[in-house]
Protein backbone atom coordinates (compact mmCIF):
# COMPACT_ATOMS: atom_id res chain seq x y z
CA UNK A 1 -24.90 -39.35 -6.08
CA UNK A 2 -26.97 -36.19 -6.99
CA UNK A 3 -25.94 -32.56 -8.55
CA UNK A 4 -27.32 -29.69 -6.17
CA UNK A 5 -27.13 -27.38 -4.43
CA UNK A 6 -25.11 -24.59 -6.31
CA UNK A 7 -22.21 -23.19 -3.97
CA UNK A 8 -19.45 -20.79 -5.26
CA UNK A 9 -16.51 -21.01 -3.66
CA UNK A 10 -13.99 -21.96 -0.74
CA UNK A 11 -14.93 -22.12 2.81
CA UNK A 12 -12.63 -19.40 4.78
CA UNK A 13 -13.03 -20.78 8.64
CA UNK A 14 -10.65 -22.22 10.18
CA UNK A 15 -10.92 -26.01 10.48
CA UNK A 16 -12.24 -26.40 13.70
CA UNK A 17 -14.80 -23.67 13.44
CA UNK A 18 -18.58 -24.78 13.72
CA UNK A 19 -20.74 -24.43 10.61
CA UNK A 20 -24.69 -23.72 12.73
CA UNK A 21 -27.83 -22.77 11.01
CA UNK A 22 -28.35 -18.48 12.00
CA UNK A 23 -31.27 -17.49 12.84
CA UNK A 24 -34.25 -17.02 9.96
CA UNK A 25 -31.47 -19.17 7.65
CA UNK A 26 -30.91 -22.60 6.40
CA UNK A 27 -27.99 -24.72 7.24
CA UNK A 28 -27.31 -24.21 3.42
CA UNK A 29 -27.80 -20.74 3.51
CA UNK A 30 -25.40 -20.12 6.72
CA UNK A 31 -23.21 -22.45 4.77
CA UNK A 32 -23.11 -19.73 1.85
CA UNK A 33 -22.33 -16.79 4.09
CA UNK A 34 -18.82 -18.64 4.84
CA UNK A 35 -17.46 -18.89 1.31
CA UNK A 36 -14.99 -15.72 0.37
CA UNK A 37 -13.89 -17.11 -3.41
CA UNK A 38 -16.30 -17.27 -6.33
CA UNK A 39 -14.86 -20.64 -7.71
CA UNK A 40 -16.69 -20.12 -11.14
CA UNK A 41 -18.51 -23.15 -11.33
CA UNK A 42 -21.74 -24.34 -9.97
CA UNK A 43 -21.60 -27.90 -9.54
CA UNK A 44 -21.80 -29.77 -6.11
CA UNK A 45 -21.99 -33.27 -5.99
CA UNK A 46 -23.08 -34.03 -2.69
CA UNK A 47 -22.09 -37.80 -1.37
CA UNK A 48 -23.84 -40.42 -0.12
CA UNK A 49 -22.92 -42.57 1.80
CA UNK A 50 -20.09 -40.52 3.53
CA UNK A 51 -16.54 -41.66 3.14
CA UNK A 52 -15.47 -44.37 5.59
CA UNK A 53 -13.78 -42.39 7.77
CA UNK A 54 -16.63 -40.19 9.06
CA UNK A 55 -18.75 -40.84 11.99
CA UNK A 56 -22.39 -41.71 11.66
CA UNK A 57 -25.05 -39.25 10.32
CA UNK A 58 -22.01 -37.35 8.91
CA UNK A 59 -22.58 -35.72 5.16
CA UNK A 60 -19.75 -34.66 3.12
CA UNK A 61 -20.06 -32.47 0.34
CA UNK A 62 -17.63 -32.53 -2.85
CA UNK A 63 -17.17 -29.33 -4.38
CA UNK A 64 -15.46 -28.83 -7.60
CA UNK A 65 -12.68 -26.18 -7.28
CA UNK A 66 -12.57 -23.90 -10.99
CA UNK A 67 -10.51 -21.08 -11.89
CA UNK A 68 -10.82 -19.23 -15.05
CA UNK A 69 -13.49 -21.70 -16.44
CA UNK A 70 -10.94 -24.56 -15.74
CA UNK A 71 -11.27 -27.14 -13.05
CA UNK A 72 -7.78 -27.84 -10.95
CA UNK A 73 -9.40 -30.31 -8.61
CA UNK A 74 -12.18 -30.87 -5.69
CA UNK A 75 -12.38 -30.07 -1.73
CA UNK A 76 -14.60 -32.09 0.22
CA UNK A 77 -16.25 -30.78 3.11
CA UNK A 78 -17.50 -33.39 5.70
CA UNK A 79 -19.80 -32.10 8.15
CA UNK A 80 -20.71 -34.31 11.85
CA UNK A 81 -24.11 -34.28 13.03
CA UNK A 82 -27.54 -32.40 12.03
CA UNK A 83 -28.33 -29.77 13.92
CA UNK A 84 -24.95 -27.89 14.30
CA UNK A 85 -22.62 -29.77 11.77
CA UNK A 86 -18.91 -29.62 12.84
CA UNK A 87 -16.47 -29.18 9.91
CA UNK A 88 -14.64 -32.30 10.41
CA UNK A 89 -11.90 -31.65 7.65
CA UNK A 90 -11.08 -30.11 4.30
CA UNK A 91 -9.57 -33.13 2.11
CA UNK A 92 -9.33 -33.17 -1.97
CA UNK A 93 -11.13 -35.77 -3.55
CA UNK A 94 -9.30 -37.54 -6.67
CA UNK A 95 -9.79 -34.93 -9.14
CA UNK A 96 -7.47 -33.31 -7.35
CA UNK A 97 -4.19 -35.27 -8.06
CA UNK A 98 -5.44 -35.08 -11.71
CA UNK A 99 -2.67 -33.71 -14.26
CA UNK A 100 -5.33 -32.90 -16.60
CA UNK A 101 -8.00 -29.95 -16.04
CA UNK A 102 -11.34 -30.02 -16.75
CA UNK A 103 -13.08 -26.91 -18.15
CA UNK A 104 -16.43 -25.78 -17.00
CA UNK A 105 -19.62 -24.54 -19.71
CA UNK A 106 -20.57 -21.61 -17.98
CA UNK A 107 -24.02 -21.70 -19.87
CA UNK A 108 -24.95 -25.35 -18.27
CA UNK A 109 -22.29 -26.05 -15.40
CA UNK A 110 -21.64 -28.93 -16.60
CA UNK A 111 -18.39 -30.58 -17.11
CA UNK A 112 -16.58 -31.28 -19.88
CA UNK A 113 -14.14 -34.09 -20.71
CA UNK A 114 -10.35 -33.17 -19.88
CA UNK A 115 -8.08 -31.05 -22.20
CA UNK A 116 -5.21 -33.06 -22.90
CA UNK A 117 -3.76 -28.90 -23.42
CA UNK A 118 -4.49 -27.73 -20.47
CA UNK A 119 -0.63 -27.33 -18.02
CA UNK A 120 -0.86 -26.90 -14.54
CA UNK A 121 -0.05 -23.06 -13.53
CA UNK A 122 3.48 -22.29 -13.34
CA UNK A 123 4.33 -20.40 -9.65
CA UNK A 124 6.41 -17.33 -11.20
CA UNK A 125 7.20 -15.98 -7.61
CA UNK A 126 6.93 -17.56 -4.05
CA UNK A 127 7.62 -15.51 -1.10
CA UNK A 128 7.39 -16.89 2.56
CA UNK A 129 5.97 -14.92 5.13
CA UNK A 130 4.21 -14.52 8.63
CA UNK A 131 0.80 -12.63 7.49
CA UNK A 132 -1.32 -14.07 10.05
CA UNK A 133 -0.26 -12.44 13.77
CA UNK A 134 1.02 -15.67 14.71
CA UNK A 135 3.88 -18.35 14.78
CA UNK A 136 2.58 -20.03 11.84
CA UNK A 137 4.19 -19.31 8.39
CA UNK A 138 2.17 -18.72 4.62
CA UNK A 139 3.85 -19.16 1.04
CA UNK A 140 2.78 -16.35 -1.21
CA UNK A 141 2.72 -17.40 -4.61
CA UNK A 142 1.97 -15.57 -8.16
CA UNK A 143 0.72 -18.01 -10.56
CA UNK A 144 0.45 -17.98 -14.62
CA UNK A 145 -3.00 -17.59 -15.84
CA UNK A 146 -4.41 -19.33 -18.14
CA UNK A 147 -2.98 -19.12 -21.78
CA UNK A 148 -3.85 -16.06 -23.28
CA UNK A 149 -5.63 -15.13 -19.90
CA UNK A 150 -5.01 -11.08 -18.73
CA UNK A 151 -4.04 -11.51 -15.41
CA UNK A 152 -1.78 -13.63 -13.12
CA UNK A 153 -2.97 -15.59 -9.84
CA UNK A 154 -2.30 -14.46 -5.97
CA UNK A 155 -2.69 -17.82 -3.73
CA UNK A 156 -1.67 -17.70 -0.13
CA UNK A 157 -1.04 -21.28 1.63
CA UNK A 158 0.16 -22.56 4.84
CA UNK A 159 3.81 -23.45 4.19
CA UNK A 160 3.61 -26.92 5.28
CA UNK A 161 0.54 -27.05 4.07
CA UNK A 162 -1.58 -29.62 1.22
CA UNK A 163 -2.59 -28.47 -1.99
CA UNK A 164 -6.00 -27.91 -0.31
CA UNK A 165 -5.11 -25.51 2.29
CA UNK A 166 -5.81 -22.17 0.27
CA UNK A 167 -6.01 -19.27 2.86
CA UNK A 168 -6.42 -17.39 -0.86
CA UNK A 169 -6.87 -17.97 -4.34
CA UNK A 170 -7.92 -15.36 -6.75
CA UNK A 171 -7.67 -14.02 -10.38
CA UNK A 172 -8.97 -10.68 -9.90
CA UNK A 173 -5.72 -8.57 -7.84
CA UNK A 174 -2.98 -9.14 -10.57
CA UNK A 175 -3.83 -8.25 -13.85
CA UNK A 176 -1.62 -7.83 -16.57
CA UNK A 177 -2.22 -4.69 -19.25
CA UNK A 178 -0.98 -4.43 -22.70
CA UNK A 179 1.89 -2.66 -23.96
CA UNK A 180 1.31 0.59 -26.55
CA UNK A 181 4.15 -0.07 -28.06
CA UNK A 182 4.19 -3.99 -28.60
CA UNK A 183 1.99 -7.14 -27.96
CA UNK A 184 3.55 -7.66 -24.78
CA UNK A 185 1.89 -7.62 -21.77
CA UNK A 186 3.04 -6.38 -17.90
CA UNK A 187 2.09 -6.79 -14.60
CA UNK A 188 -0.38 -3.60 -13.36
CA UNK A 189 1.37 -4.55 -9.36
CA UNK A 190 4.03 -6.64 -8.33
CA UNK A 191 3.77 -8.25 -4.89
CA UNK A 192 6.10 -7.50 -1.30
CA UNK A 193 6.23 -9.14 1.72
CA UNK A 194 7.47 -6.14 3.90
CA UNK A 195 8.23 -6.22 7.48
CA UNK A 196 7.22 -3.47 9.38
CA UNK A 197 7.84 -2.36 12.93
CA UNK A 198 5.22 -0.78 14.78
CA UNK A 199 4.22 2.71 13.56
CA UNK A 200 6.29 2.76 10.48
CA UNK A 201 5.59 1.90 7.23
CA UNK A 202 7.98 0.90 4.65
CA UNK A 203 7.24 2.11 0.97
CA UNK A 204 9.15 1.41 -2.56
CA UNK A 205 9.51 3.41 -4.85
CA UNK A 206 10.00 3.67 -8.53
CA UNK A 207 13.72 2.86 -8.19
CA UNK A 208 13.08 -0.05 -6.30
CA UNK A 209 14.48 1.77 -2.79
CA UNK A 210 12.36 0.99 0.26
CA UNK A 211 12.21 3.76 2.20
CA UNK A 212 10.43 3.94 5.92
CA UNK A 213 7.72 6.61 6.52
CA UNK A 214 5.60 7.27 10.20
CA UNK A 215 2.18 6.12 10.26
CA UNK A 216 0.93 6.01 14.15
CA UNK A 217 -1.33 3.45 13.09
CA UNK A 218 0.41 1.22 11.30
CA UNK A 219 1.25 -2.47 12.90
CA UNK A 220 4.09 -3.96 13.37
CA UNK A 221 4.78 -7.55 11.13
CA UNK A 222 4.67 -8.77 7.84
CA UNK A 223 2.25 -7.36 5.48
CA UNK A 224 1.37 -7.83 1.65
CA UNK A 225 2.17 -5.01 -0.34
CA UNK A 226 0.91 -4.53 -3.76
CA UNK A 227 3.16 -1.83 -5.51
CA UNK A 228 1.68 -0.57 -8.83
CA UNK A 229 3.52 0.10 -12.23
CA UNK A 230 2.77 2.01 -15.42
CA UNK A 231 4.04 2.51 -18.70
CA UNK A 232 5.68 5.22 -19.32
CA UNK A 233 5.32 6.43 -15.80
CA UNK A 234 8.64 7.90 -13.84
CA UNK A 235 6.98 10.18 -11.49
CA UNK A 236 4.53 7.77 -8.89
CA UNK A 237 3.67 4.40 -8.04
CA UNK A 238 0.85 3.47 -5.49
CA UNK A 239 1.96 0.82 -2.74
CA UNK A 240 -1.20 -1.07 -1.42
CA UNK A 241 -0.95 -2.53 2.23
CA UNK A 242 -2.93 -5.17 2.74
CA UNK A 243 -2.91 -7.14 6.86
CA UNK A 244 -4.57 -9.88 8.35
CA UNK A 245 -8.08 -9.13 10.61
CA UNK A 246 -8.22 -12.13 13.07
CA UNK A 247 -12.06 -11.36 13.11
CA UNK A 248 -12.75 -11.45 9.47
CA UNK A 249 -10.53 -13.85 8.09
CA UNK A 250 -9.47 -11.47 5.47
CA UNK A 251 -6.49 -9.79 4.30
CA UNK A 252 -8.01 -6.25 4.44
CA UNK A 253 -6.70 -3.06 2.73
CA UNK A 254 -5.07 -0.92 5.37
CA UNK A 255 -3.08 1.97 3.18
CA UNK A 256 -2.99 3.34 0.43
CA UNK A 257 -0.44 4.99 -0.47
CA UNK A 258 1.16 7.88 -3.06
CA UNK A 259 4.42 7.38 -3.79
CA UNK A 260 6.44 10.44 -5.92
CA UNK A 261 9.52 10.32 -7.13
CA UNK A 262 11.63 13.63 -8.66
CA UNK A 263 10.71 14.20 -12.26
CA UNK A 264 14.31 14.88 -12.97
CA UNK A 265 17.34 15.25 -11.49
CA UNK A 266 18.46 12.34 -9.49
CA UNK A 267 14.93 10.93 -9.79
CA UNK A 268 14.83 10.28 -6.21
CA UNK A 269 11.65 9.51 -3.42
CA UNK A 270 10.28 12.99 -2.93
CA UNK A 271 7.18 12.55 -0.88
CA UNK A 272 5.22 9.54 0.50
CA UNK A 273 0.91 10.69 0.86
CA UNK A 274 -1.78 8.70 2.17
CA UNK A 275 -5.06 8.35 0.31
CA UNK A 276 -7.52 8.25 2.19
CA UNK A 277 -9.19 5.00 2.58
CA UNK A 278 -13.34 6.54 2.65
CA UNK A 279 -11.94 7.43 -0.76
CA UNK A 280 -11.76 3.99 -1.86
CA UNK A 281 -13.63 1.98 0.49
CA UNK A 282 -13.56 -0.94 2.36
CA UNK A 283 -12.04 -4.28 0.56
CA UNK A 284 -10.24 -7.35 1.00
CA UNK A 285 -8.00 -8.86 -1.08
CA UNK A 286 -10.11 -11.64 -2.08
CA UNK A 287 -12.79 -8.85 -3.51
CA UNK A 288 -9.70 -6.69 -4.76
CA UNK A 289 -9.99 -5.91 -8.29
CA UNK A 290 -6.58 -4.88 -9.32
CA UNK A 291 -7.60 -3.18 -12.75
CA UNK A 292 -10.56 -1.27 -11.34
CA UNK A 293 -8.69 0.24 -8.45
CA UNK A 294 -5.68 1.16 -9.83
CA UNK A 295 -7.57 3.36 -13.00
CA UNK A 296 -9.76 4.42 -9.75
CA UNK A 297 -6.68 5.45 -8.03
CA UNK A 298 -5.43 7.25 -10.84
CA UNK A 299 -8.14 9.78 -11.31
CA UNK A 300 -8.19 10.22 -7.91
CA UNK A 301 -4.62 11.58 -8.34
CA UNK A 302 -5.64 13.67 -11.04
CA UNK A 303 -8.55 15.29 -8.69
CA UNK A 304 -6.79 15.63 -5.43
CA UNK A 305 -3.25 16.78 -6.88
CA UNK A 306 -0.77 17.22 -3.74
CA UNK A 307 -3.54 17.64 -1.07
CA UNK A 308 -3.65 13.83 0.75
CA UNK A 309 -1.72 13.51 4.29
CA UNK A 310 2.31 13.60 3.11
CA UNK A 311 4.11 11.14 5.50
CA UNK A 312 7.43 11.85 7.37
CA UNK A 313 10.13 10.06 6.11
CA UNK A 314 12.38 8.11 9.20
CA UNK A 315 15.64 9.24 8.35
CA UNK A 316 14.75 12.70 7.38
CA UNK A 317 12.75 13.60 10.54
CA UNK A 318 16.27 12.08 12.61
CA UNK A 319 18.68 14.14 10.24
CA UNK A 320 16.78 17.26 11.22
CA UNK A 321 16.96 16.69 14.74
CA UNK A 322 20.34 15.33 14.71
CA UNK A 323 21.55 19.04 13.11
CA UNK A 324 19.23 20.83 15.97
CA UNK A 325 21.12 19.19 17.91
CA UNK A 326 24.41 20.00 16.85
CA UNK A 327 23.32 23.62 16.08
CA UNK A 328 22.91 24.25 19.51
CA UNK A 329 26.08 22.73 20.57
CA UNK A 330 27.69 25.48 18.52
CA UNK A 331 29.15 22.78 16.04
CA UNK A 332 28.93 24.70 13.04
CA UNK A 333 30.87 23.14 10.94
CA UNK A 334 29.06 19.34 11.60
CA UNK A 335 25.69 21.42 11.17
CA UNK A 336 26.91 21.91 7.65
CA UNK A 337 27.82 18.44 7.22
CA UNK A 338 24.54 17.07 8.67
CA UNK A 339 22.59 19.71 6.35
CA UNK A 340 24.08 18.47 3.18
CA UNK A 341 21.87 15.04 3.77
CA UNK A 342 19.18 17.26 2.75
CA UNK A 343 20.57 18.39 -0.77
CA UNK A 344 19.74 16.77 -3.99
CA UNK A 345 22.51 16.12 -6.05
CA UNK A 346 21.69 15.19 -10.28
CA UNK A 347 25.37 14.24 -10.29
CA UNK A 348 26.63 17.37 -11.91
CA UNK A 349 25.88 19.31 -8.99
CA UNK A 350 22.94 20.17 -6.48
CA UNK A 351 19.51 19.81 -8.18
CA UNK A 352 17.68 23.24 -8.28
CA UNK A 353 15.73 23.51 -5.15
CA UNK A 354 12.13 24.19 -6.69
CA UNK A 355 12.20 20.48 -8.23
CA UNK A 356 11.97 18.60 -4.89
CA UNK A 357 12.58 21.12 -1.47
CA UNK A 358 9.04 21.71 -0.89
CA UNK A 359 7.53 18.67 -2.18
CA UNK A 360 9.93 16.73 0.10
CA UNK A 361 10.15 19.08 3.24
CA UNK A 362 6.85 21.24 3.48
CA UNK A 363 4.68 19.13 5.72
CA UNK A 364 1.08 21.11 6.51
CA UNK A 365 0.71 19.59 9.67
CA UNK A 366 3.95 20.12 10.77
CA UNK A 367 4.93 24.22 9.99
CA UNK A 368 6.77 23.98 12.77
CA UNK A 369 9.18 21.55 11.54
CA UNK A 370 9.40 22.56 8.33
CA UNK A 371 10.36 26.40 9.53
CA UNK A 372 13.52 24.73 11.63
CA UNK A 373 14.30 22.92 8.23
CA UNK A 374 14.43 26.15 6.43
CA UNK A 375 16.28 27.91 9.09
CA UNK A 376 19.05 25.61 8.59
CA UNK A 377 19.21 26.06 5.54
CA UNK A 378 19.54 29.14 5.93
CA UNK A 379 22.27 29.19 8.64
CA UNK A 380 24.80 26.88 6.49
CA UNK A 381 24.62 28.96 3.52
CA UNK A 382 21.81 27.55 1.11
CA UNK A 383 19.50 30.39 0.63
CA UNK A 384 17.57 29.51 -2.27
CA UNK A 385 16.65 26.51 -0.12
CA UNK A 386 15.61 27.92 2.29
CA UNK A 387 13.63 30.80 0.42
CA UNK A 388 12.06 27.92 -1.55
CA UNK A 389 10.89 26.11 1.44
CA UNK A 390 9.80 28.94 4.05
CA UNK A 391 7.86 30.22 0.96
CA UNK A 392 6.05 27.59 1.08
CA UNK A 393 5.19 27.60 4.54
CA UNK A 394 4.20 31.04 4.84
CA UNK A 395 1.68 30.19 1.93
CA UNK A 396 -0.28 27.69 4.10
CA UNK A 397 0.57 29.68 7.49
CA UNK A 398 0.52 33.61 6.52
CA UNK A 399 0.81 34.26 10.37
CA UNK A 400 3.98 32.21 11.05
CA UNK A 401 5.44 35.26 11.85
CA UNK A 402 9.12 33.41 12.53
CA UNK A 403 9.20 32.39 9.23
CA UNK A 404 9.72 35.88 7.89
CA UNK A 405 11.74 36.40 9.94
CA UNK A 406 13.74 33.39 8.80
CA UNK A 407 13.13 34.48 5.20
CA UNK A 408 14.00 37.99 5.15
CA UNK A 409 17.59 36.70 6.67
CA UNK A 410 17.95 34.24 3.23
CA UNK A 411 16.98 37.05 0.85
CA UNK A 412 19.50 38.48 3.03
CA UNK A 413 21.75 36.21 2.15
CA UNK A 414 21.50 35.99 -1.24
CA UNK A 415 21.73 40.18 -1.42
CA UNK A 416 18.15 40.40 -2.50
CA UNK A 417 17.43 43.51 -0.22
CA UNK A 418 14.49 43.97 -1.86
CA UNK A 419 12.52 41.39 -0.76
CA UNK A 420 14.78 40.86 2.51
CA UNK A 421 13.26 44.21 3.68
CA UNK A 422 9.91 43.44 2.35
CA UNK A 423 9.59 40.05 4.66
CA UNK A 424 11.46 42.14 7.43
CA UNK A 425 8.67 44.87 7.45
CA UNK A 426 5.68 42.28 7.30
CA UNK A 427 8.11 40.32 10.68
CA UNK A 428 7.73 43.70 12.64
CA UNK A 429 4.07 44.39 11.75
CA UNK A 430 3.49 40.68 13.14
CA UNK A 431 5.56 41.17 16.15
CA UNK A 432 3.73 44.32 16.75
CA UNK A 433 0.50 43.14 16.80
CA UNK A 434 1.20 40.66 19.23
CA UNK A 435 2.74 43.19 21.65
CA UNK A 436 6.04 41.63 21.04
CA UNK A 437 7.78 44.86 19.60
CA UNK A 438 10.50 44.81 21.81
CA UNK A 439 11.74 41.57 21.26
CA UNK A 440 12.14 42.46 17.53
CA UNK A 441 16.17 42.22 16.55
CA UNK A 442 17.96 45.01 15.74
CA UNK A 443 18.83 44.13 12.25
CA UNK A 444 15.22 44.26 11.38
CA UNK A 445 14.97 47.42 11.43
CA UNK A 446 18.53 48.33 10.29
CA UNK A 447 17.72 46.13 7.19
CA UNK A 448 14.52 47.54 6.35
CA UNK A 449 15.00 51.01 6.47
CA UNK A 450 15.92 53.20 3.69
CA UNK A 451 14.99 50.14 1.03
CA UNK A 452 12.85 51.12 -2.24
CA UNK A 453 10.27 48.53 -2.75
């Protein structure tokens, strides 16, 4: 046997892939471009003569598996022929059934004798899922680290599979940060298996209530979610989607998303945004680094405020249209009913509408909608509601002429004639301008006339 070449990590094709030479590269080299885990270690031991069971002019190629310094066992890669070497099979050699580890000098590579302290990790969560688009089924595990180590381990396997069949192994996505208040430590992101249908996207929130949001572009199946905690942090999380590409091999990032929460009240799911991804880049879970992203994720917050893409939430969007509905039907009384789903309530009443109604309800792509909303609200009786939200449309749309219309019939409401007759007068002056004068109601004028500003 001989030590050499140095190789860092797992290969990620499937079994019966073909490992060729590319063009202006070794076979070794080509071999390199195929490994998607740094393995921290750089020992090989490459064997000779091949194990029994391989054909002639076979070469297999032991590679010592390491994580965090420590070695939990060996894959062997056995390769048919010369030219175009055919991955035959990815077995463990005996280190693997070893109950010891080995731990690695990261100054020499070499090995050292086993640590008769060294435990095996312990699997603090398994989850069983269908991540990769087909029939076949994955256990999703979270591992301990080692002792004293600052992060936990994410390893993805087939479910039926040997301890060598590691779709993903890696250190880097789950770190754990440090209390301020005590020597304890927590987890930065838990991990979800969440199923999603096609264009929806299901979300959790600080409460722990999932909560479906439309995304046009999001797939339908089971995807990994990473969903981010902090200390002393009641108002957001960030929920990370990761899928499977059937071209790369990888479980890539496909959303990233905001999730808010009320800052008081009930404390409920306010608004769901999308970051957008040329923000962050393009990454993988096996290149993920938890810690890095998530402080990158948090400035970005801090930079951006309210401004990313806020998503619609399922039920909300069929509420609305369910009242429509029943508002034209004349069914006033079950338009009332259907409008309460909108209301916040703290428990000792309905919380106070500039806490959550525009947050929640004022989408910028959709004025539209959110001008229907606050007519509603204004037709069963919650004015400040409705004020509070058509407001806020009319700030991002100062030519939605409807709107003050809609407005000026909540100050209405609430006997503010004041500003009733102010949004009135700017109504007409729309209407006006867009040769529309005699469509204007009657109470427009009626209500606007005679009023000292």
């Amino acid at each position: 046997m001989q030590v050499g070449p140095y190789w860092h990590g797992y290969d990620c094709r499937p079994v019966s892939a073909k490992l060729g030479a590319h063009t202006g590269k070794s076979l070794l080299e080509s071999a390199a471009d195929t490994l998607c885990k740094d393995a921290e270690a750089n020992v090989v031991t490459v064997v000779d003569p091949a194990p029994a069971s391989s054909t002639a002019a076979s070469l297999a190629v032991s590679v010592p598996v390491y994580s965090d310094g420590q070695r939990n066992g060996a894959a062997t890669y056995v390769f048919e022929g010369t030219d175009e070497p055919e991955l035959l099979k990815l077995a463990c050699d005996s280190g693997c059934a070893l109950p010891l580890k080995e731990t690695a000098s990261q100054s020499t590579g070499k090995v050292a004798q086993p640590s008769s302290n060294a435990n095996p990790p312990t699997v603090i969560k398994q989850q069983q899922a269908s991540l990769l688009g087909d029939a076949s089924r994955q256990n999703v595990s979270v591992l301990s680290g080692a002792a004293g180590a600052d992060f936990r381990r994410l390893q993805i396997t087939p479910e039926h599979g040997t301890g060598n069949d590691i779709l993903l192994d890696t250190a880097k996505a789950l770190p754990l940060i440090k209390s301020q208040y005590s020597s304890a430590t927590s987890d930065i992101f838990s991990v979800n298996i969440i199923n999603n249908p096609a264009g929806v996207l299901k979300v959790i929130d600080l409460q722990g209530d999932t909560v479906s949001v439309k995304q046009s572009s999001a797939e339908a199946g089971n995807a990994l979610v990473l969903v981010s905690s902090e200390e002393d942090n009641a108002v957001y999380n960030f929920n990370l989607v990761f899928r499977y590409n059937k071209n790369s091999r990888q479980f890539e990032l496909k959303h990233v998303l905001q999730v808010v929460n009320n800052e008081s009240c009930d404390h409920s799911l306010v608004s769901v945004e999308e970051v957008p991804k040329n923000l962050i880049g393009e990454m993988s879970l096996a290149s993920f680094d938890g810690r890095k992203l998530f402080e990158q994720l948090s400035e970005l917050r801090i930079q951006a405020g309210s401004e990313y893409k806020k998503l619609m939430m399922t039920d909300v969007a069929e509420q609305l249209d369910k009242a429509l509905a029943l508002y034209r039907k004349g069914q006033t009384e079950a338009v009332s009913t259907a409008m309460a789903n909108f209301l916040m309530d703290g428990g000792s009443g309905h919380c106070n509408p500039d806490s959550y109604i525009a947050q929640k309800y004022d989408f910028a792509q959709m004025p539209g909608w959110s001008n229907d909303l606050g007519f509603l609200f204004g037709e069963t009786g919650n004015y400040e509601e409705s004020i509070e939200l058509l407001n806020a449309v009319i700030a991002r749309n100062p030519t939605r002429t409807v709107a003050y219309l809609n407005l000026a019939d909540s100050y209405w409401g609430l006997k503010n004639k004041a500003l009733a007759a102010q949004a009135y007068t700017k109504y007409a002056s729309l209407m006006s301008d867009a040769g529309k004068a005699s469509k204007i109601p009657a109470r427009v004028a009626e209500r606007s006339s005679g009023v000292v500003e």
